[in-house]
Protein backbone atom coordinates (compact mmCIF):
# COMPACT_ATOMS: atom_id res chain seq x y z
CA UNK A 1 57.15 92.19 106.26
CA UNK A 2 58.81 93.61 103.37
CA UNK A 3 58.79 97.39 103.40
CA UNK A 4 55.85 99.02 101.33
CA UNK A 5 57.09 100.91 98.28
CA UNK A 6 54.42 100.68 95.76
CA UNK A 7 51.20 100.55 97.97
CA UNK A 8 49.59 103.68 99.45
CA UNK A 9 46.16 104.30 100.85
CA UNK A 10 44.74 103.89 98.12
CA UNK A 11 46.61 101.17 95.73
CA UNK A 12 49.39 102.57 93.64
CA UNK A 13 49.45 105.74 92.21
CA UNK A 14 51.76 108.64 90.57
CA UNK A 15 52.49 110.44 87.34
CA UNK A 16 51.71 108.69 84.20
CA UNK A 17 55.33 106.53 82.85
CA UNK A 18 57.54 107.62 85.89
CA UNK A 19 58.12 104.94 88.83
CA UNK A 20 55.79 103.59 90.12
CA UNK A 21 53.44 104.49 86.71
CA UNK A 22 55.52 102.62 84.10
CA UNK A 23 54.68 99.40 82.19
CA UNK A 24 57.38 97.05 83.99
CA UNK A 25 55.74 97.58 86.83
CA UNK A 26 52.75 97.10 85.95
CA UNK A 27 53.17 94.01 84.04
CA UNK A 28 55.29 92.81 87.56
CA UNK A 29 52.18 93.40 89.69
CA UNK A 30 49.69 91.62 87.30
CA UNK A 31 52.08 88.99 87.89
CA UNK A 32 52.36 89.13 91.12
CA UNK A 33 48.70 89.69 92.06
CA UNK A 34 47.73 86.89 89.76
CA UNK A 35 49.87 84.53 91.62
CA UNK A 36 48.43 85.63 94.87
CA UNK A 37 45.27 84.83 93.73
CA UNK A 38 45.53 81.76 91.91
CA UNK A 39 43.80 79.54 94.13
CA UNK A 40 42.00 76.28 93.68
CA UNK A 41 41.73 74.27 90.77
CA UNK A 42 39.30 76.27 88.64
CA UNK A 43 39.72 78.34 85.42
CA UNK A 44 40.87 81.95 86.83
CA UNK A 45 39.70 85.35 85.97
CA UNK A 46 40.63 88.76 86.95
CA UNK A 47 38.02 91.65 85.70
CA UNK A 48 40.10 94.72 84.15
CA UNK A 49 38.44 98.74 83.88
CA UNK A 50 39.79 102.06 83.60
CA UNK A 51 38.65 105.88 83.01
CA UNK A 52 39.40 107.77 80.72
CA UNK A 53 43.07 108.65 80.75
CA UNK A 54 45.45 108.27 77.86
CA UNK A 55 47.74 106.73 80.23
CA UNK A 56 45.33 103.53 80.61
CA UNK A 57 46.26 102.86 77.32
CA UNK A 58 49.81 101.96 78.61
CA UNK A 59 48.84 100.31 81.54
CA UNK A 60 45.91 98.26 80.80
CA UNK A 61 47.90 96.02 77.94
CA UNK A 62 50.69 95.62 80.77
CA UNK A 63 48.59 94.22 83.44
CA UNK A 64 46.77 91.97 80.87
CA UNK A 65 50.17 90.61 79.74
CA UNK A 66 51.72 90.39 83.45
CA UNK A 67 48.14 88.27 84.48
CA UNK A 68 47.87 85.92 81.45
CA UNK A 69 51.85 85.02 81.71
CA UNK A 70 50.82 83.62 85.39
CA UNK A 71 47.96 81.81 83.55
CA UNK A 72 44.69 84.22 84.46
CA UNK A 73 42.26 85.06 82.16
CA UNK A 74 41.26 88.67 81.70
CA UNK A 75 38.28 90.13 80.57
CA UNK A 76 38.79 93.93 79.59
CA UNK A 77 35.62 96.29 80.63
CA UNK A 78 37.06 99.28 78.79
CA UNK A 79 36.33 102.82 80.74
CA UNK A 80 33.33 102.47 83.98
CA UNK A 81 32.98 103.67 87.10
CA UNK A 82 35.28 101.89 90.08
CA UNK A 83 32.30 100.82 91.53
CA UNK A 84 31.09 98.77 88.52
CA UNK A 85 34.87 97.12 88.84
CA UNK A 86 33.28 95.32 92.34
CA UNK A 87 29.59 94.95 91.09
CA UNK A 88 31.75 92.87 87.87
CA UNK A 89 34.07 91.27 90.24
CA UNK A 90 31.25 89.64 92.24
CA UNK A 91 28.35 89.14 89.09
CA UNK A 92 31.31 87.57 86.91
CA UNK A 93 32.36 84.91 89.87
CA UNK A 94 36.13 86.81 89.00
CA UNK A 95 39.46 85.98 91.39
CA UNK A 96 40.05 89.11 91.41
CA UNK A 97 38.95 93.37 89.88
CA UNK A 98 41.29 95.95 88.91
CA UNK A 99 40.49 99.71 88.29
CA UNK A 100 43.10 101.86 86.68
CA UNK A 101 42.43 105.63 87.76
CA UNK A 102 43.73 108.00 89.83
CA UNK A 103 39.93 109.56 91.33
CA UNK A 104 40.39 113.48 91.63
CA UNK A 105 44.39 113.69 90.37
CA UNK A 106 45.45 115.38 87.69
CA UNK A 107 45.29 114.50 84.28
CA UNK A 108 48.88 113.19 83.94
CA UNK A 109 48.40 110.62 87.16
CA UNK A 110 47.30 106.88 87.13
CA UNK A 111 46.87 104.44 89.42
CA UNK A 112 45.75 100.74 89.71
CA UNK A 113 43.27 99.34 92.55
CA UNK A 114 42.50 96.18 93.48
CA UNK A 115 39.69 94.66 94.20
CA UNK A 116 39.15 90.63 95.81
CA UNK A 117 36.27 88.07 95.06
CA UNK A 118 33.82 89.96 97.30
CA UNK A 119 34.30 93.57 95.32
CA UNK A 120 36.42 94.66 98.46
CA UNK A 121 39.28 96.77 98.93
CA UNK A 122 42.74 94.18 99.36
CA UNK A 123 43.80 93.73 103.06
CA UNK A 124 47.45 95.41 103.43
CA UNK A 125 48.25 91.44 104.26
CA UNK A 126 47.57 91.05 101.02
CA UNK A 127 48.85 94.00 99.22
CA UNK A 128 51.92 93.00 101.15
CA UNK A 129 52.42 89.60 99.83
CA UNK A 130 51.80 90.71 96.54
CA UNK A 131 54.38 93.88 96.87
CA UNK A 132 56.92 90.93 98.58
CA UNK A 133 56.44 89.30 94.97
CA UNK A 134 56.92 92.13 92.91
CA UNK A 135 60.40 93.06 94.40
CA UNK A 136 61.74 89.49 94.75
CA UNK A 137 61.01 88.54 91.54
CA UNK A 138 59.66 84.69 92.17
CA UNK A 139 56.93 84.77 90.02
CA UNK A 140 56.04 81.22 89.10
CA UNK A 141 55.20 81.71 84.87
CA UNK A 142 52.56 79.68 83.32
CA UNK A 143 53.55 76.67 80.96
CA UNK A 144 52.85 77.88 77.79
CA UNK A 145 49.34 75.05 77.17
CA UNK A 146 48.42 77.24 80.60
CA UNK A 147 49.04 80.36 79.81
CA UNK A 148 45.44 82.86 79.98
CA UNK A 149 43.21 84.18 77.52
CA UNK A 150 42.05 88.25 77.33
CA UNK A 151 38.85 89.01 75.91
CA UNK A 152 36.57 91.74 75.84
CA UNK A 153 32.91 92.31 77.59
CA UNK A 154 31.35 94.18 75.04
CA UNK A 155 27.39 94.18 77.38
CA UNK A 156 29.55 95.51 80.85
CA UNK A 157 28.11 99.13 80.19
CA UNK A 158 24.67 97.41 79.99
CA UNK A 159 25.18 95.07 83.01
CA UNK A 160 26.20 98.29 85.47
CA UNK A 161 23.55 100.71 84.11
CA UNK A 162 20.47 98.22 85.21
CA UNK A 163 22.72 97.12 88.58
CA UNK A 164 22.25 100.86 89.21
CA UNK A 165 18.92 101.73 88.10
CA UNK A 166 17.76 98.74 90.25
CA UNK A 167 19.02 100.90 93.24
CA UNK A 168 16.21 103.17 92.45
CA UNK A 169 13.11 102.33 93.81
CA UNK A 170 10.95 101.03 91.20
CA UNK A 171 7.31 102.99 91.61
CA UNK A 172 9.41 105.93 90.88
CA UNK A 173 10.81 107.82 87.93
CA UNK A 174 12.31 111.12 86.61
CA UNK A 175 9.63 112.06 84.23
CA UNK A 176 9.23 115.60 84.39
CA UNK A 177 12.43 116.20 85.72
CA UNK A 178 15.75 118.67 84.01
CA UNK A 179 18.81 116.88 85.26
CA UNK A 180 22.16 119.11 84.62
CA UNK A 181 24.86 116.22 84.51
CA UNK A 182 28.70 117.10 84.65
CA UNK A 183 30.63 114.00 83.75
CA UNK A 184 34.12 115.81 83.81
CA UNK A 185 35.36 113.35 80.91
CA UNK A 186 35.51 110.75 83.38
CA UNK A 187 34.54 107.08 83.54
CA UNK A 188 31.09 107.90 83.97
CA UNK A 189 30.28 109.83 80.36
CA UNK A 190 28.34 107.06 79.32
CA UNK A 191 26.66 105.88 82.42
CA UNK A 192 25.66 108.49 84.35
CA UNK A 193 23.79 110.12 81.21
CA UNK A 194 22.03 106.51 80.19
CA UNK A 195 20.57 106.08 83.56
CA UNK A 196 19.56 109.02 84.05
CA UNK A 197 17.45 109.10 80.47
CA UNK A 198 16.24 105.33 80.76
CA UNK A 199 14.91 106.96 84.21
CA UNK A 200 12.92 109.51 82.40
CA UNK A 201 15.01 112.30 82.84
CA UNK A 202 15.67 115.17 80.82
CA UNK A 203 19.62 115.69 80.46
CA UNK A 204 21.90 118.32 79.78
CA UNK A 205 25.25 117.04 79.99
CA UNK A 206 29.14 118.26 80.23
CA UNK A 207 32.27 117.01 79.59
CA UNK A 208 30.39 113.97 77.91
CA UNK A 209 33.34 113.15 75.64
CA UNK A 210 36.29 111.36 76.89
C-alpha cells in the first residue's frame, strides 16, 4: 500500500491553509473520495457539514468543487454536529458524509472526516485507496453533461433535532427543569439549545453565537 501521509486516526487534520489544510488538497480528496465511491449506476450524492470555524469557509467550497468535477452531487448541511453528518448520510440514501472539524483543537485547526453509506467511520482500506488517488493523480473527471450539482438542505437542522429528541423516551419531558447549556461556539449552538426547549426545558446558554 501506498504510504499514509494525509490520514491519521482520525481523518485529516492540521492548521487551517498549511499542508495538509489547504484548498488543493482538499479539492484532490473530494476527487478522490468521490471516485472511490462512485459505484453503481445511480445518481450519486455525498452529504457535506462543518462547525463553526472560519476555516470551513475555505474548505467546504473545495471539497464541493473536487466532488462535482468527478460527477457527485453535494448537498451542503451548513454547521451540525458530526453525528448528524451519519444520521444524514443514512436518512438521505447518500454515497458517502463528510464533516469538516477538528473536535477539541484549537481554533486555527481543521480537519475533514469521512463517513460511508452506513454513517460509519472509512476502513483504512479505504482511506488508503482514496490517499493512493490523491497522490497519483488518476482521477477520472466527469464529462461536462455529467458533471454534479451542489445544493443546499435548508430543513437538516430540523431533521437532526427530532432524530434526537426521538432518543428521549417519549412519556417524559423537562418541564420544570433549569438546564445551564455551554455550546462553546461549536456546531451545536443551535441544536443543543432547540432540543432542549422543545423538551420543556428552561435554558441558559453560552457561547451560543458562532
Amino acid at each position: 500500500m501506498t504510504q499514509r501521509i494525509y490520514f491519521g486516526t482520525d481523518g485529516i487534520r492540521g492548521k487551517a491553509n498549511t499542508i495538509p489544510m489547504t484548498t488543493d488538497i482538499a479539492l484532490k480528496l473530494g476527487q478522490a473520495a468521490g471516485q472511490v465511491f462512485l459505484r453503481g449506476e445511480h445518481r450519486h450524492r455525498v452529504i457535506i457539514a462543518k462547525d463553526t470555524r472560519l476555516s470551513g469557509y475555505m474548505i467546504e467550497p473545495a471539497l464541493t468543487a473536487g466532488f462535482v468535477s468527478v460527477g457527485m452531487d453535494v448537498v451542503l448541511v451548513g454547521p451540525m454536529p458530526t453525528p448528524a453528518v451519519a444520521m444524514l448520510t443514512r436518512s438521505l440514501r447518500a454515497d458517502l458524509g463528510v464533516m469538516i472539524s477538528a473536535s477539541h483543537n484549537p481554533y486555527y485547526d481543521n480537519g475533514i472526516k469521512l463517513f460511508d453509506p452506513d454513517g460509519m467511520k472509512l476502513s483504512d482500506e479505504t482511506e488508503g485507496a482514496i490517499e493512493a488517488l490523491m497522490q497519483n493523480g488518476n482521477v477520472l473527471l466527469a464529462s461536462p453533461d455529467k458533471l454534479g450539482r451542489a445544493r443546499r438542505l435548508d430543513d437538516a437542522k430540523g431533521r437532526y433535532i427530532e432524530f434526537v429528541k426521538n432518543t428521549f423516551p417519549k412519556q417524559l419531558r423537562l418541564d420544570g427543569l433549569k438546564i445551564v447549556i455551554d455550546c462553546a461556539h461549536g456546531a451545536a449552538y443551535q441544536i443543543a439549545p432547540s432540543v432542549l426547549f422543545e423538551l420543556g426545558g428552561r435554558n441558559y446558554t453560552f457561547g451560543g453565537e458562532p
